[in-house]
PDB file of N, CA and C in Angstrom:
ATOM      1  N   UNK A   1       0.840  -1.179   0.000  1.00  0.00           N
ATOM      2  CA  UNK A   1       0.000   0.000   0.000  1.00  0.00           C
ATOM      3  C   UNK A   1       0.881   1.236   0.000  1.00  0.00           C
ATOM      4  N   UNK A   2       0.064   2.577  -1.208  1.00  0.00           N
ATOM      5  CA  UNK A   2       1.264   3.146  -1.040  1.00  0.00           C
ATOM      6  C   UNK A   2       0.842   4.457  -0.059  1.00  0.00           C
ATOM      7  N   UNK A   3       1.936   5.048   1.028  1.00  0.00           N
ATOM      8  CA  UNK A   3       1.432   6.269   1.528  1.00  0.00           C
ATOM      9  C   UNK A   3       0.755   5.792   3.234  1.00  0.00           C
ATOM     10  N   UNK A   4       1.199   4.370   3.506  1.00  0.00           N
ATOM     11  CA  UNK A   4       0.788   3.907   4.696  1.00  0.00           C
ATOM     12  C   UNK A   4       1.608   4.472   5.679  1.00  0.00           C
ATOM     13  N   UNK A   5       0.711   4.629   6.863  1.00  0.00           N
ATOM     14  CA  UNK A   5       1.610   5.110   8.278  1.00  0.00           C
ATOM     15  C   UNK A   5       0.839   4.165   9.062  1.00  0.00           C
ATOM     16  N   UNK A   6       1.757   3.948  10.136  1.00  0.00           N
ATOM     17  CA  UNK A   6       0.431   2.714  11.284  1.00  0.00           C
ATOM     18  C   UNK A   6       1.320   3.147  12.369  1.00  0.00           C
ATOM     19  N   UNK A   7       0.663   2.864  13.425  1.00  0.00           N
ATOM     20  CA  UNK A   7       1.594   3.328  14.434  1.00  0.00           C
ATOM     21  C   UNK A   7       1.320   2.545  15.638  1.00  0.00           C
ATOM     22  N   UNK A   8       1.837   1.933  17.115  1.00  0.00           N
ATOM     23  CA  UNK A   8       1.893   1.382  18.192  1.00  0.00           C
ATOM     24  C   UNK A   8       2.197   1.951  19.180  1.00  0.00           C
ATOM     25  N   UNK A   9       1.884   2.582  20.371  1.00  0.00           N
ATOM     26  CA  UNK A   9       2.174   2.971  21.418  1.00  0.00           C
ATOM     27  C   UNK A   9       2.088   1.743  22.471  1.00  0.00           C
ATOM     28  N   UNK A  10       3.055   1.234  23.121  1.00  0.00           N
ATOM     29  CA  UNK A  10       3.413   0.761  23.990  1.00  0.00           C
ATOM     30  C   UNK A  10       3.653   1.179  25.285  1.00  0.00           C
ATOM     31  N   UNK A  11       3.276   1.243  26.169  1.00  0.00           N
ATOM     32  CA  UNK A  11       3.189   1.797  27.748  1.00  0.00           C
ATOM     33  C   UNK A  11       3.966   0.710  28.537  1.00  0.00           C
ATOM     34  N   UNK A  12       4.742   1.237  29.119  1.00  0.00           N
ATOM     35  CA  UNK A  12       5.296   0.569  30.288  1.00  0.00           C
ATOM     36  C   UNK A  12       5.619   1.476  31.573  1.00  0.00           C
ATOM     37  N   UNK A  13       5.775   0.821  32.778  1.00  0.00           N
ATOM     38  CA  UNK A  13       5.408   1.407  34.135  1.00  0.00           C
ATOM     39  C   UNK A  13       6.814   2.092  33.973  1.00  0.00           C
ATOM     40  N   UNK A  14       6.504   3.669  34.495  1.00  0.00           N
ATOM     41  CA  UNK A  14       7.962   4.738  34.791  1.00  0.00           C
ATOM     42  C   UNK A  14       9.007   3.552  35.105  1.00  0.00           C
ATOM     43  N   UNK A  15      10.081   4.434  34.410  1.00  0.00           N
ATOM     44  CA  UNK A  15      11.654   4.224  34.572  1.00  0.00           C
ATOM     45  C   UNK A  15      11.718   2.449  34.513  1.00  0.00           C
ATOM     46  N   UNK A  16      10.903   2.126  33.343  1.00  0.00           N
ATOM     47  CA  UNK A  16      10.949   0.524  32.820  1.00  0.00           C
ATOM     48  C   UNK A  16      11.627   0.934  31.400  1.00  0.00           C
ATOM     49  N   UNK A  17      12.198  -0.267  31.326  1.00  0.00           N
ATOM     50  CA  UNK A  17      12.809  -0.525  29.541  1.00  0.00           C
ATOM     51  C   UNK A  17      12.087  -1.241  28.665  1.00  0.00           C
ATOM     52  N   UNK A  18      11.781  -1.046  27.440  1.00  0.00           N
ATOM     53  CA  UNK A  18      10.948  -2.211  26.424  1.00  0.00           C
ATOM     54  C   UNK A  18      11.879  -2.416  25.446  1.00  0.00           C
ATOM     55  N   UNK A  19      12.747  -3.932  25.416  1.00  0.00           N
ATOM     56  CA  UNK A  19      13.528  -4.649  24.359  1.00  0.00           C
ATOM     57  C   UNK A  19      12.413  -5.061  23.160  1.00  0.00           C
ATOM     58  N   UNK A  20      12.831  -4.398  22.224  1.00  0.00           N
ATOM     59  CA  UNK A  20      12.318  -4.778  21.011  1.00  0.00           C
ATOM     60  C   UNK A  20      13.329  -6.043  20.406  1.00  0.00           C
ATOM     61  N   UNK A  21      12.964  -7.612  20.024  1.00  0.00           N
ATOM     62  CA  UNK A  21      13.365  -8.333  19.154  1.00  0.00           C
ATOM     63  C   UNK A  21      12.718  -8.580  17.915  1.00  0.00           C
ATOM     64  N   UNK A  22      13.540  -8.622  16.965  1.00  0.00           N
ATOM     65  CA  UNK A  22      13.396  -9.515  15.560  1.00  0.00           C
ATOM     66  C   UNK A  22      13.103 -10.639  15.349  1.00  0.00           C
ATOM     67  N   UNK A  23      12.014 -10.792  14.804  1.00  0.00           N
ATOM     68  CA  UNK A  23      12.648 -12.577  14.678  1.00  0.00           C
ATOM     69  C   UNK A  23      12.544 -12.770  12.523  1.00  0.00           C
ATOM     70  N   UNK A  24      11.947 -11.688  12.405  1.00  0.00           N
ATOM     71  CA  UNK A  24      11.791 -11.596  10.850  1.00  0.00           C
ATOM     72  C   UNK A  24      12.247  -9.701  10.699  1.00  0.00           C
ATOM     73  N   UNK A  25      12.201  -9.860   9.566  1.00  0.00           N
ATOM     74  CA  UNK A  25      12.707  -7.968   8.854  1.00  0.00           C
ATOM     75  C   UNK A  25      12.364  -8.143   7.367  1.00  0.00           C
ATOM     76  N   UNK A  26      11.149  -6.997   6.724  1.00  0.00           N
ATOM     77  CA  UNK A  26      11.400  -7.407   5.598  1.00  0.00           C
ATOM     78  C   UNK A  26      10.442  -6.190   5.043  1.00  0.00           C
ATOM     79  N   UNK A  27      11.201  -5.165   4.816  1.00  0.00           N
ATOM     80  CA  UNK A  27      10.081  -3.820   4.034  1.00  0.00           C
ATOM     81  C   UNK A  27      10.580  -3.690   3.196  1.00  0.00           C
ATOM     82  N   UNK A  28      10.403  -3.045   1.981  1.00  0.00           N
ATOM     83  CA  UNK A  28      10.387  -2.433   0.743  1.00  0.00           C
ATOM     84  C   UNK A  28      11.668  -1.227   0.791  1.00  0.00           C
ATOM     85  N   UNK A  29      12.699  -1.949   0.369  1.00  0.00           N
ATOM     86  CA  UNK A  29      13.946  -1.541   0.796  1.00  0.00           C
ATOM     87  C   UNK A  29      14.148   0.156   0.230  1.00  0.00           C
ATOM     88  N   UNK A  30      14.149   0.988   0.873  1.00  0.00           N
ATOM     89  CA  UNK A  30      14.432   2.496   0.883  1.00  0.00           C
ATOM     90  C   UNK A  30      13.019   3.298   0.157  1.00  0.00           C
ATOM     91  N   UNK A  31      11.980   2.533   0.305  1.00  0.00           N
ATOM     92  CA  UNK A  31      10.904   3.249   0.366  1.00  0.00           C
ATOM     93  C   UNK A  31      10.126   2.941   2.365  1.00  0.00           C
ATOM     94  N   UNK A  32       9.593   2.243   2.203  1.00  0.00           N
ATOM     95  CA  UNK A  32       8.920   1.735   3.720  1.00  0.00           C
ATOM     96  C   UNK A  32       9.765   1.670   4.639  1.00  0.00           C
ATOM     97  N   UNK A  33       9.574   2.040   6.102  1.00  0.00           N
ATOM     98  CA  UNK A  33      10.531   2.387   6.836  1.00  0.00           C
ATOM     99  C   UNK A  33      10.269   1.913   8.246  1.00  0.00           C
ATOM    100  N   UNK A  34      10.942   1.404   9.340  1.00  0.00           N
ATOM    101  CA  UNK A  34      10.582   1.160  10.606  1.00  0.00           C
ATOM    102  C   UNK A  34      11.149   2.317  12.124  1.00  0.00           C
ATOM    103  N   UNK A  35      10.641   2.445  12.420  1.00  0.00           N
ATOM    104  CA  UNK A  35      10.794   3.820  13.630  1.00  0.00           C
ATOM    105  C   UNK A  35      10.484   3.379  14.435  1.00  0.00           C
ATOM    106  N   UNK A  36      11.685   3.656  15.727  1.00  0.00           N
ATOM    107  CA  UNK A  36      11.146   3.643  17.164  1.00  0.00           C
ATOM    108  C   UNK A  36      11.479   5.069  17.800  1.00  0.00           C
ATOM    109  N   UNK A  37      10.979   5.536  18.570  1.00  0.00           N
ATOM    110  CA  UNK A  37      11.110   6.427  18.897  1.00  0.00           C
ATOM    111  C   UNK A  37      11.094   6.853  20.531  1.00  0.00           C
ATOM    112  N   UNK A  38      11.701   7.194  21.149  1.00  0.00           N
ATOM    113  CA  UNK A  38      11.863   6.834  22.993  1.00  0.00           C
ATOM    114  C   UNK A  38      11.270   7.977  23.633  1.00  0.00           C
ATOM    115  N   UNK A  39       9.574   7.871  23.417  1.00  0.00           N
ATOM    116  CA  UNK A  39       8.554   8.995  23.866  1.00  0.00           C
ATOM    117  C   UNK A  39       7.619   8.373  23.398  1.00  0.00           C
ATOM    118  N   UNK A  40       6.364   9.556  23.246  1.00  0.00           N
ATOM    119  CA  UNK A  40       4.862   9.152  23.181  1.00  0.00           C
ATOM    120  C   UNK A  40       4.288   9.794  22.028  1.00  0.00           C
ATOM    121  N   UNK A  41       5.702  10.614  20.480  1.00  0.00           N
ATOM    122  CA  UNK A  41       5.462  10.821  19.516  1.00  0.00           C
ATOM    123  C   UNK A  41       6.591  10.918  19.030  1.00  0.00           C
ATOM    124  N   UNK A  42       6.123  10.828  17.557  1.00  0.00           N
ATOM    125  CA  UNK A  42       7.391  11.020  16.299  1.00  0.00           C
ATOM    126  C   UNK A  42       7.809  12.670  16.606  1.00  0.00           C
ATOM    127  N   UNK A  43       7.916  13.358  17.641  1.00  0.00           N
ATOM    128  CA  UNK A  43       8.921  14.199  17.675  1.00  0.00           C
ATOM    129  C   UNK A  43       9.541  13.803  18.840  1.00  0.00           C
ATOM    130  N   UNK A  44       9.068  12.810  19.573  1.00  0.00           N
ATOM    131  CA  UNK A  44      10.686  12.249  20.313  1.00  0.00           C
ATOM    132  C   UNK A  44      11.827  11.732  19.681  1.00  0.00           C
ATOM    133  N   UNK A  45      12.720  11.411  20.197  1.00  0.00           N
ATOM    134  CA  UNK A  45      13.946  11.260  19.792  1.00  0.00           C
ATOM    135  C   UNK A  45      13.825   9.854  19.288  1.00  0.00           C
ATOM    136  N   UNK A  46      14.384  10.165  18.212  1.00  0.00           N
ATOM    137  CA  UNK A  46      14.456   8.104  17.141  1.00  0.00           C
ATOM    138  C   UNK A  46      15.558   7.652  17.777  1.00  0.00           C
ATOM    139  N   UNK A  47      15.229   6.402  17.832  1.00  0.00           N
ATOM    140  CA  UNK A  47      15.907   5.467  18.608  1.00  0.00           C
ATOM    141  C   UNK A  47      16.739   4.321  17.690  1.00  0.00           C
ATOM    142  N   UNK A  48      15.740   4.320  16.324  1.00  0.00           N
ATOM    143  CA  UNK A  48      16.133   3.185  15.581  1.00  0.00           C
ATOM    144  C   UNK A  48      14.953   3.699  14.460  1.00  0.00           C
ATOM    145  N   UNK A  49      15.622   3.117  13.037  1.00  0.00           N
ATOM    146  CA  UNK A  49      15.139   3.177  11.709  1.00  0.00           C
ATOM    147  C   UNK A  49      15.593   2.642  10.810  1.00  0.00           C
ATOM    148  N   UNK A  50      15.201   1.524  10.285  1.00  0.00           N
ATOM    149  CA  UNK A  50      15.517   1.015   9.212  1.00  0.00           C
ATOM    150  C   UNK A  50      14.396   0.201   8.029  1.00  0.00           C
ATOM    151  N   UNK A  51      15.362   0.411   6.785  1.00  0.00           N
ATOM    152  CA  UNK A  51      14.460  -0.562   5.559  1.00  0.00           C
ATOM    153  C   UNK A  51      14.945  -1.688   5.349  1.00  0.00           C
ATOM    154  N   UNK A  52      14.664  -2.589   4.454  1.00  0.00           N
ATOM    155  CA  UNK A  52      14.861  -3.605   4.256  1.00  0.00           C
ATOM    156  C   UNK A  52      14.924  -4.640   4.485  1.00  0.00           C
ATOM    157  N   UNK A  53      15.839  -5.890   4.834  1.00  0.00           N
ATOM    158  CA  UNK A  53      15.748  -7.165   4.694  1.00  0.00           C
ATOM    159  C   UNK A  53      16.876  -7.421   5.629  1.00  0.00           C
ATOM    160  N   UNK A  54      17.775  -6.966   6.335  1.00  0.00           N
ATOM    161  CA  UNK A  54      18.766  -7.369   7.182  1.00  0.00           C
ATOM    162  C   UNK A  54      18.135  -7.448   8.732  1.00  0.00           C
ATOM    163  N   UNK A  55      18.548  -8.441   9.144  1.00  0.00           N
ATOM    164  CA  UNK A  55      17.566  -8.421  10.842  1.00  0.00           C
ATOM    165  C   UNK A  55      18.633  -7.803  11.567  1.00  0.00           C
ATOM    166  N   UNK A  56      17.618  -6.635  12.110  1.00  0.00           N
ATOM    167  CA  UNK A  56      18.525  -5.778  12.714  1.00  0.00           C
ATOM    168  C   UNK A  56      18.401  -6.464  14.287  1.00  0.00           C
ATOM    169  N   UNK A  57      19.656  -5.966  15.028  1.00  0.00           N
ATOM    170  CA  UNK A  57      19.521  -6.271  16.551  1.00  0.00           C
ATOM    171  C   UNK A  57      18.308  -5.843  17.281  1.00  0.00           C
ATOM    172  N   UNK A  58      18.426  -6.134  18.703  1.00  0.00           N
ATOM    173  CA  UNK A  58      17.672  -5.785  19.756  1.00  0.00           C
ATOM    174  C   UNK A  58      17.491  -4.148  19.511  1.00  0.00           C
ATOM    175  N   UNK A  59      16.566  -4.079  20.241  1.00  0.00           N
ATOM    176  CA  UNK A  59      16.337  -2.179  19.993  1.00  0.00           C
ATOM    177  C   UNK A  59      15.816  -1.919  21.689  1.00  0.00           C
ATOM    178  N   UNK A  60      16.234  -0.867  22.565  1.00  0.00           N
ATOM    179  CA  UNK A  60      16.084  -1.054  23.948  1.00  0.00           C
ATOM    180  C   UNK A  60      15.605   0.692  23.996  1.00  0.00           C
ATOM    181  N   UNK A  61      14.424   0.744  24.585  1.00  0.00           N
ATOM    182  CA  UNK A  61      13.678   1.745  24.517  1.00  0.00           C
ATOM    183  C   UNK A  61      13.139   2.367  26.102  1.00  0.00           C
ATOM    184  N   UNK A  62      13.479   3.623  26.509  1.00  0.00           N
ATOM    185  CA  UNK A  62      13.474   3.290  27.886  1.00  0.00           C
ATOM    186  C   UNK A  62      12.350   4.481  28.572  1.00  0.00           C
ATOM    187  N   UNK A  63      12.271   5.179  29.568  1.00  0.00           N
ATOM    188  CA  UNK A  63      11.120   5.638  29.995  1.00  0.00           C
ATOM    189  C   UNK A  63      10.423   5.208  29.866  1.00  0.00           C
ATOM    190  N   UNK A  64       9.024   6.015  29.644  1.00  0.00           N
ATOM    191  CA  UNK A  64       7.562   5.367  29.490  1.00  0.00           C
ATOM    192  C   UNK A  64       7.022   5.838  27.880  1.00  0.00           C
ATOM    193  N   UNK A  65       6.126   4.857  27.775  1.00  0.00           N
ATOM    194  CA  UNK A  65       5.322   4.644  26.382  1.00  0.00           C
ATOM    195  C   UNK A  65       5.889   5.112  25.016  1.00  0.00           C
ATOM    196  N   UNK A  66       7.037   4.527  24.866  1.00  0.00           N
ATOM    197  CA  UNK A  66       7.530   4.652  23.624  1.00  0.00           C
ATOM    198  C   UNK A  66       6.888   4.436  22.091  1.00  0.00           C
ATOM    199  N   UNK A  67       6.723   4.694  21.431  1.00  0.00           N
ATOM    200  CA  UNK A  67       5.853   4.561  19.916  1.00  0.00           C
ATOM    201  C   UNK A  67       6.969   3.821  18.858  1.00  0.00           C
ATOM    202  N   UNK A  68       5.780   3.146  18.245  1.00  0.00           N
ATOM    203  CA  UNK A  68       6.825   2.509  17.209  1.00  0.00           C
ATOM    204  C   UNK A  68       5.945   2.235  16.052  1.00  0.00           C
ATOM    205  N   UNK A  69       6.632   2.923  14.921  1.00  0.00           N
ATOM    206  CA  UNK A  69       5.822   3.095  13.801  1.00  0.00           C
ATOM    207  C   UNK A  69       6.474   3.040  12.581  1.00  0.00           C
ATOM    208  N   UNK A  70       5.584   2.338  11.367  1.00  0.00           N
ATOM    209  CA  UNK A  70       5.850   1.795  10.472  1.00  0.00           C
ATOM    210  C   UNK A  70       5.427   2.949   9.332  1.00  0.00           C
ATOM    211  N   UNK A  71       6.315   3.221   7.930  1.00  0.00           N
ATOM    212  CA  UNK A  71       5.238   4.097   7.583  1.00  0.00           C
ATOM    213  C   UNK A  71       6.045   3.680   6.052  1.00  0.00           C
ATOM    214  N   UNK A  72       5.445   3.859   5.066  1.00  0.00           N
ATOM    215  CA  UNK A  72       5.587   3.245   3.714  1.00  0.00           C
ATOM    216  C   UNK A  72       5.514   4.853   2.300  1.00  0.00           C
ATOM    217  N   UNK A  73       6.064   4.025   1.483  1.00  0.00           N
ATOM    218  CA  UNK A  73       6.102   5.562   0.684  1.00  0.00           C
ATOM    219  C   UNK A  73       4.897   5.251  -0.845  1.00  0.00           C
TER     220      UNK A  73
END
């Protein structure tokens, strides 16, 4: 789909961490894109972003309710 955004907010209890794992990776290499971001919007600070097909590592996200969003071109 073209022009998709989706997005996840995840909550966890103050001064907790949320480990993001891989177990697959696979977007539309340098169009569609993956974002984490270590807050409760895409103007917090990115944490992690990537396209394509390489499984990226762990991603460790810390405070509270970090967002993580997918968005396609």
């Amino acid at each position: 789909m073209d022009n998709l955004s989706c997005s996840v907010r995840v909550s966890t209890p103050n001064n907790s961490y949320l480990s993001l794992s891989f177990q697959q990776f696979n977007t539309e290499t340098n169009y569609d894109f993956y974002s984490v971001y270590n807050g409760v919007s895409a103007s917090s600070p990115r944490i992690f972003y990537q396209s394509g097909t390489n499984l990226p590592g762990s991603v460790l996200a810390g405070g509270s309710d970090p967002v993580c969003i997918v968005t396609g071109k």
